[in-house]
Protein backbone atom coordinates (compact mmCIF):
# COMPACT_ATOMS: atom_id res chain seq x y z
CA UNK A 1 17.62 -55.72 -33.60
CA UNK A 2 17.54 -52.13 -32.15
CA UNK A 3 15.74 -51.25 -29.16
CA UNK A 4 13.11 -48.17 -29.88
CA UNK A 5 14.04 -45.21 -28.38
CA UNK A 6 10.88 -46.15 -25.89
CA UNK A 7 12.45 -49.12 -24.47
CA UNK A 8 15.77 -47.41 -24.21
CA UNK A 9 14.25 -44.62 -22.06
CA UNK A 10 12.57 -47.65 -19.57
CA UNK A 11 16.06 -48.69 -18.93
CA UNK A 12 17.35 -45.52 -17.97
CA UNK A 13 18.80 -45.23 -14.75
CA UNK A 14 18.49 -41.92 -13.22
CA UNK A 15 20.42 -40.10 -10.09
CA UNK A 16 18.82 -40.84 -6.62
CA UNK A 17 16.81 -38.43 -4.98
CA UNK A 18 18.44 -36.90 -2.41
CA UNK A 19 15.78 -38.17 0.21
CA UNK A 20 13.00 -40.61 0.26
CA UNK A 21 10.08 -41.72 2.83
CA UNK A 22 11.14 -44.93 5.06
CA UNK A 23 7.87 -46.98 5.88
CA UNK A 24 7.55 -49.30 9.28
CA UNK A 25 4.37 -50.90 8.70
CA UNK A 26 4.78 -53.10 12.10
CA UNK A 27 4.30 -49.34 13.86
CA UNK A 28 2.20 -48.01 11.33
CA UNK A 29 -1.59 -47.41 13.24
CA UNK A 30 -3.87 -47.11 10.66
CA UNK A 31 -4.85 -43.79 11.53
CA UNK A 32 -4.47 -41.91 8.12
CA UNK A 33 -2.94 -39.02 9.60
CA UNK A 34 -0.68 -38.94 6.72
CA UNK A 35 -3.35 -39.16 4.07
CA UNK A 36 -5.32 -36.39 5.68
CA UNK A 37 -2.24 -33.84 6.17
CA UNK A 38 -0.80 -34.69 2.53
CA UNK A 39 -4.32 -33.52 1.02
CA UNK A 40 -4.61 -30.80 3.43
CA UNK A 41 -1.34 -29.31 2.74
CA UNK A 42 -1.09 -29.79 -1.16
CA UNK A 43 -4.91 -29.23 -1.83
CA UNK A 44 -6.24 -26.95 0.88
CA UNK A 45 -8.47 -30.06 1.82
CA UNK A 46 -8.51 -33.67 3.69
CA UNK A 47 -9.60 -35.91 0.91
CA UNK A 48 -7.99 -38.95 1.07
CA UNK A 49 -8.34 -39.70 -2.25
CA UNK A 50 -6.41 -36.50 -2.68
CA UNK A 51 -3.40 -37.66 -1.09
CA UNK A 52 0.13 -38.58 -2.32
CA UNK A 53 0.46 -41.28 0.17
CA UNK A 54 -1.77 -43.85 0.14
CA UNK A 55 -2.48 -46.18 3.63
CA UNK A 56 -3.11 -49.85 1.83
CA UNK A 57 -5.39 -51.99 5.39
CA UNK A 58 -5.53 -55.18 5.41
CA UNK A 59 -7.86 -56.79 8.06
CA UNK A 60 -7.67 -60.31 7.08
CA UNK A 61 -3.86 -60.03 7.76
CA UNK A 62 -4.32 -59.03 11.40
CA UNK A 63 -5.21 -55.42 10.85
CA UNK A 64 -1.57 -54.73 8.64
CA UNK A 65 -1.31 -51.37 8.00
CA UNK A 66 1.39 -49.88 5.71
CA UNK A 67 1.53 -46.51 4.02
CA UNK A 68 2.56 -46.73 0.25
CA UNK A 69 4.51 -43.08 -0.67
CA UNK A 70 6.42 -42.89 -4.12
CA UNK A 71 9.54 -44.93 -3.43
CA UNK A 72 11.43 -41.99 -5.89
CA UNK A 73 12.86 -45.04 -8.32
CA UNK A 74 16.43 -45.16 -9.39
CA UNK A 75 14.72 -46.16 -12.55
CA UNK A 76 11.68 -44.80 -12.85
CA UNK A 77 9.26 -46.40 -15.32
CA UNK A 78 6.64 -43.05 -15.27
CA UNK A 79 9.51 -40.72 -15.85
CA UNK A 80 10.24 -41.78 -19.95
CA UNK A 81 6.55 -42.22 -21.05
CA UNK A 82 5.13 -38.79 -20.23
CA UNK A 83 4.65 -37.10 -23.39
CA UNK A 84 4.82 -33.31 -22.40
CA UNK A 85 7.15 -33.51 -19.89
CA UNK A 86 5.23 -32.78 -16.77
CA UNK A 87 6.73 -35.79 -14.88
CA UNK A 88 10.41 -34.74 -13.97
CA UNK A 89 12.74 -34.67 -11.88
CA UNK A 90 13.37 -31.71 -9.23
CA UNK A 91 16.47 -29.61 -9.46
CA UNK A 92 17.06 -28.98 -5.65
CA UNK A 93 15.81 -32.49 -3.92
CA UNK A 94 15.89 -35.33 -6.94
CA UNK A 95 12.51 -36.18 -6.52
CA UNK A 96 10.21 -36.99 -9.57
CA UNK A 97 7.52 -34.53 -9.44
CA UNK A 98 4.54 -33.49 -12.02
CA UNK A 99 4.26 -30.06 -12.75
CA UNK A 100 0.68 -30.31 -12.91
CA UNK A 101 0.06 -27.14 -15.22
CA UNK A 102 1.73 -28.70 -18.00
CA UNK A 103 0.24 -32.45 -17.38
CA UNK A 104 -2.46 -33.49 -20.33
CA UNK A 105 -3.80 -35.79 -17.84
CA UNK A 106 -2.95 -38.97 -19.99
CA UNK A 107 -2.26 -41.18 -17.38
CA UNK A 108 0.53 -43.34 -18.82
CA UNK A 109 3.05 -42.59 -15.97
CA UNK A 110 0.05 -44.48 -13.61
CA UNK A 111 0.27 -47.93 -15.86
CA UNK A 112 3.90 -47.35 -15.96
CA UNK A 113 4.13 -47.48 -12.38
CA UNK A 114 6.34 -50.56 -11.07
CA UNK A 115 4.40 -50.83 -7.99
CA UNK A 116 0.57 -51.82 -7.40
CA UNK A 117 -1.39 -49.97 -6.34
CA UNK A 118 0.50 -47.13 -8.09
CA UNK A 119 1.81 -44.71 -6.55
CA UNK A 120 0.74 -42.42 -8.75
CA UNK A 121 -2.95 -40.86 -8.71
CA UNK A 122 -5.39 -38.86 -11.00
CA UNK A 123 -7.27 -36.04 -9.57
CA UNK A 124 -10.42 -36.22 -12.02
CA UNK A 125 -11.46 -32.89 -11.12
CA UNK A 126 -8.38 -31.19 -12.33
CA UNK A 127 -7.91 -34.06 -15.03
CA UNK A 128 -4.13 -34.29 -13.89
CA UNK A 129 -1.96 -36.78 -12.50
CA UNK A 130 0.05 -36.02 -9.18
CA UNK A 131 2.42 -37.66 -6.82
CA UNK A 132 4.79 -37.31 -4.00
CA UNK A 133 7.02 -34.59 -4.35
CA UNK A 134 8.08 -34.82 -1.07
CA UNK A 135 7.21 -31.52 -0.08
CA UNK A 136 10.35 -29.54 -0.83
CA UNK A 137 12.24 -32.20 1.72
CA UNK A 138 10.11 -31.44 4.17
CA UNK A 139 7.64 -34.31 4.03
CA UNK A 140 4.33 -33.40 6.08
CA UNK A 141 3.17 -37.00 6.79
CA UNK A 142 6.23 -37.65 8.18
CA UNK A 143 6.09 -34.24 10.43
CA UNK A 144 2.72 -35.69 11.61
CA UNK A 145 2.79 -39.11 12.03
CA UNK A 146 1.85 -40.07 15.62
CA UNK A 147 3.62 -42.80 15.72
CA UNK A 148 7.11 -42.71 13.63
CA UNK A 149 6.18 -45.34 11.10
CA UNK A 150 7.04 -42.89 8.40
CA UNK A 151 10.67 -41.38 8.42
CA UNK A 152 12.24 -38.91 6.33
CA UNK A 153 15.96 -40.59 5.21
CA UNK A 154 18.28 -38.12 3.57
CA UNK A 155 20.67 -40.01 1.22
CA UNK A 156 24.51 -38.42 0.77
């Protein structure tokens, strides 16, 4: 039997980005820095519910720390299932992005997100979905985080 044209899209593999944000959680201090200067610079605010990196704390586990960004999937499962296109992938740095003036705000990239908590968010507000684009190649939590647990790696 013939896979739908759905499933074939799921198994797509796609080109790398041409960058993506390294996490050390053993360095990582909790401080939301990140959060705060990701909603700040994209939204004009510090919300951290606003952010496109999300800290995940666990203080049963000896206060873990580890900051979750879009891990810019070779196969993306959000990229196939948006139905107007708004999730795609950027010309100059690779990265999957959502144009959020064309997103209907369905939310199927979110449940098609390989990784829980996804790393995709909806800003109820706006009614859109959004994610890391990371910032041009410039990512700002990584310019401002006090410690170095977040790293910008530039693939060749």
């Amino acid at each position: 039997m013939a896979k739908s044209s759905s499933s074939r899209l799921k198994d797509t593999t796609v080109a790398p980005s041409k960058g993506n944000i390294a996490v050390n959680p053993e360095i990582c201090a909790g401080c939301r820095t990140c959060e705060a200067v990701c909603s700040l610079f994209k939204e004009g605010i510090s919300n951290p519910e606003l952010s496109r990196i999300h800290v995940f704390k666990d203080e049963l586990d000896g206060y873990r720390c580890e900051p979750q960004p879009c891990r810019q999937c070779v196969r993306p499962g959000c990229l196939p299932v948006c139905p107007t296109g708004a999730l795609h992938i950027d010309a100059v740095t690779g990265a999957r992005v959502i144009d959020e003036k064309i997103c209907d705000g369905c939310q199927l990239c979110i449940l098609a997100c390989a990784f829980k908590p996804p790393r995709i968010r909806f800003n109820a507000l706006k009614k859109v979905c959004f994610k890391c684009d990371l910032c041009g190649g410039e990512p700002q939590c990584v310019k401002f985080c006090p410690t170095g647990a977040l790293t910008y790696r530039v693939k060749e």
